[in-house]
C-alpha atoms as a PDB file:
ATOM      1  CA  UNK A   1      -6.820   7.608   0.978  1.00  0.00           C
ATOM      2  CA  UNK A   2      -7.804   8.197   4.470  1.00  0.00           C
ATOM      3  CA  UNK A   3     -11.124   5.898   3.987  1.00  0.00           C
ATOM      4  CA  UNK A   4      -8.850   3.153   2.165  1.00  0.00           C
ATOM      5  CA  UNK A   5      -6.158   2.908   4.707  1.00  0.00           C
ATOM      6  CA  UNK A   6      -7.906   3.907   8.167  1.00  0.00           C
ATOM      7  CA  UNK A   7      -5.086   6.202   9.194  1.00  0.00           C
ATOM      8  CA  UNK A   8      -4.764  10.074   8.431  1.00  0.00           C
ATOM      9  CA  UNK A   9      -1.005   9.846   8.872  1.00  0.00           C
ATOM     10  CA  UNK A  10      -0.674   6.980   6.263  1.00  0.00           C
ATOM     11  CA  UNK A  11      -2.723   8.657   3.830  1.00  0.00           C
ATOM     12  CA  UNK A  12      -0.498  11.860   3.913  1.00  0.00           C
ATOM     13  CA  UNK A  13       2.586   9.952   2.727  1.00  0.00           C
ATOM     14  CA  UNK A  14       0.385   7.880   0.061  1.00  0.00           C
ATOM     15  CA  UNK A  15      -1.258  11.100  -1.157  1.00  0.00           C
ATOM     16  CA  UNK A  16       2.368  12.602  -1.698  1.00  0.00           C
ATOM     17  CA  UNK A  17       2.961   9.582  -3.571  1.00  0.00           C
ATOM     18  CA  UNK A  18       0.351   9.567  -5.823  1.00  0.00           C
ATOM     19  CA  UNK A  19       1.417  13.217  -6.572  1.00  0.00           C
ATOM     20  CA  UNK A  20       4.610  12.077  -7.382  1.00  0.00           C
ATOM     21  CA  UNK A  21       3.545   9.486  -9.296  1.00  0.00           C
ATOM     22  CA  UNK A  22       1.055  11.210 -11.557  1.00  0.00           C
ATOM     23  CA  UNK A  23       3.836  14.085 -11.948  1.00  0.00           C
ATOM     24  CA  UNK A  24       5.751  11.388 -13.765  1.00  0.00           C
ATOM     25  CA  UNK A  25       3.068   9.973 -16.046  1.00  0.00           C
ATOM     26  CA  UNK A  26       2.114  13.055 -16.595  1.00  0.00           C
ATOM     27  CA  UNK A  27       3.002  12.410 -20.337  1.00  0.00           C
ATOM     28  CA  UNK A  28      -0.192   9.608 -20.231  1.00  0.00           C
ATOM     29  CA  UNK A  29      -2.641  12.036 -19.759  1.00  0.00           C
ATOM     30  CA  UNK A  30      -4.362  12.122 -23.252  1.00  0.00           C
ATOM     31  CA  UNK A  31      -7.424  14.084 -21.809  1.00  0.00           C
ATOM     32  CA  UNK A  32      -6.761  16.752 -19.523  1.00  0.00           C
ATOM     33  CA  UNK A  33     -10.429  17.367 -19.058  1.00  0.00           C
ATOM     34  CA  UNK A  34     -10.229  13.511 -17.225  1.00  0.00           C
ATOM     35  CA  UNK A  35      -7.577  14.890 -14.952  1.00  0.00           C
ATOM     36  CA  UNK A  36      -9.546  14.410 -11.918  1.00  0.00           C
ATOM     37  CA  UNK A  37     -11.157  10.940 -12.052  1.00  0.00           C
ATOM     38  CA  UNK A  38      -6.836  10.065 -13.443  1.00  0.00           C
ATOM     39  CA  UNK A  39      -5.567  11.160 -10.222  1.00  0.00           C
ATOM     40  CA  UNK A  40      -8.237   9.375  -8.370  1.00  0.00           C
ATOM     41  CA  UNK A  41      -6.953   6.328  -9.906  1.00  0.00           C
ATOM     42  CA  UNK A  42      -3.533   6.876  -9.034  1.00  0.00           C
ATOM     43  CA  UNK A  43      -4.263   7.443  -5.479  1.00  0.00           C
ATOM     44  CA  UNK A  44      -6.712   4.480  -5.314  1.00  0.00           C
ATOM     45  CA  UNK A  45      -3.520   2.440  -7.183  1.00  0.00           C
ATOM     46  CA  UNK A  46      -1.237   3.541  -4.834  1.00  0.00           C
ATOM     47  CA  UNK A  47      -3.144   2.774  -1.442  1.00  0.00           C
ATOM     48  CA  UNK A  48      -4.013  -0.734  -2.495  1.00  0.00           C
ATOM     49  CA  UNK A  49      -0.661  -1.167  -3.288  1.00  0.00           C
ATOM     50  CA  UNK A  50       0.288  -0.238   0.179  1.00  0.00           C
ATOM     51  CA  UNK A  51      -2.229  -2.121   1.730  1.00  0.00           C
ATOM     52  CA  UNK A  52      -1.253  -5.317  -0.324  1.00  0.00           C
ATOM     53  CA  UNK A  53       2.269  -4.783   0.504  1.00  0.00           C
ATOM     54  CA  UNK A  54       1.059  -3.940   4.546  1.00  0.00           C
ATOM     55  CA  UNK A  55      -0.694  -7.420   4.763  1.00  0.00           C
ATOM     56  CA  UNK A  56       2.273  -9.110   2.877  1.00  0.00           C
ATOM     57  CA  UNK A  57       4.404  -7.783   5.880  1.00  0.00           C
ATOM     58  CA  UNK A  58       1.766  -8.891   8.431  1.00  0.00           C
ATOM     59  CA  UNK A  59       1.680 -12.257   6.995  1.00  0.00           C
ATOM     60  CA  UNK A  60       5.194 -12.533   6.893  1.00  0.00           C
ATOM     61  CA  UNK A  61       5.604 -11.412  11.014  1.00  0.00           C
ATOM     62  CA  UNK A  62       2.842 -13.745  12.084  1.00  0.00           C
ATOM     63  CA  UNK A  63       4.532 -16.998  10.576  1.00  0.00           C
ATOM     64  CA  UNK A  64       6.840 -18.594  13.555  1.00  0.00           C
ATOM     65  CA  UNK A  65      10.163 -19.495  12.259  1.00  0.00           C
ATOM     66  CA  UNK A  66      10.886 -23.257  12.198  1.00  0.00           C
ATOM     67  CA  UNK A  67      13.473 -23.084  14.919  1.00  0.00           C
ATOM     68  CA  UNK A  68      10.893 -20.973  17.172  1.00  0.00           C
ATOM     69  CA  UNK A  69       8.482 -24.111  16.153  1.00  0.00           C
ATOM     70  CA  UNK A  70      11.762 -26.700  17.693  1.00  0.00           C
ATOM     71  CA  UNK A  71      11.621 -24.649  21.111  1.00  0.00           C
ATOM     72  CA  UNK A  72       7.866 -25.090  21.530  1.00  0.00           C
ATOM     73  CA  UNK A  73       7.617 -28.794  21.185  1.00  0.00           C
ATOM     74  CA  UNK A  74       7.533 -30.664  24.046  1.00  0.00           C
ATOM     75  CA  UNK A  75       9.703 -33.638  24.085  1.00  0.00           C
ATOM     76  CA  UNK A  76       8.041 -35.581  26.718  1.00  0.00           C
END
């Protein structure tokens, strides 16, 4: 998660998230012997999600409202 995100701090919180989530799908697991490369999945599910969601945000912040856009023209 670390590598994904770039931030030990972040990854904590998505790796306690992915633990959370695979404790309730727990029920999917057909193959416990898979167990491993499953969780990996969840916690590679879970950090894109977050870093979709993160540039969402981003995208969202760096977009100037249209009445910032009024103050910035120049009516001369």
């Amino acid at each position: 998660c670390t590598r994904l995100v770039g931030s030990a701090d972040v990854a904590e919180d998505l790796v306690q998230e992915t633990f959370i989530e695979a404790f309730a799908r727990a029920d999917n697991l057909r193959d416990p012997s898979v167990w491993r490369s499953w969780l990996f999945g969840i916690a590679k599910n879970v950090c894109l999600r977050y870093l979709r969601d993160k540039g969402k945000d981003t995208a969202r912040r760096a977009n100037p409202l249209s009445s910032t856009e009024e103050w910035l023209i120049d009516p001369d």
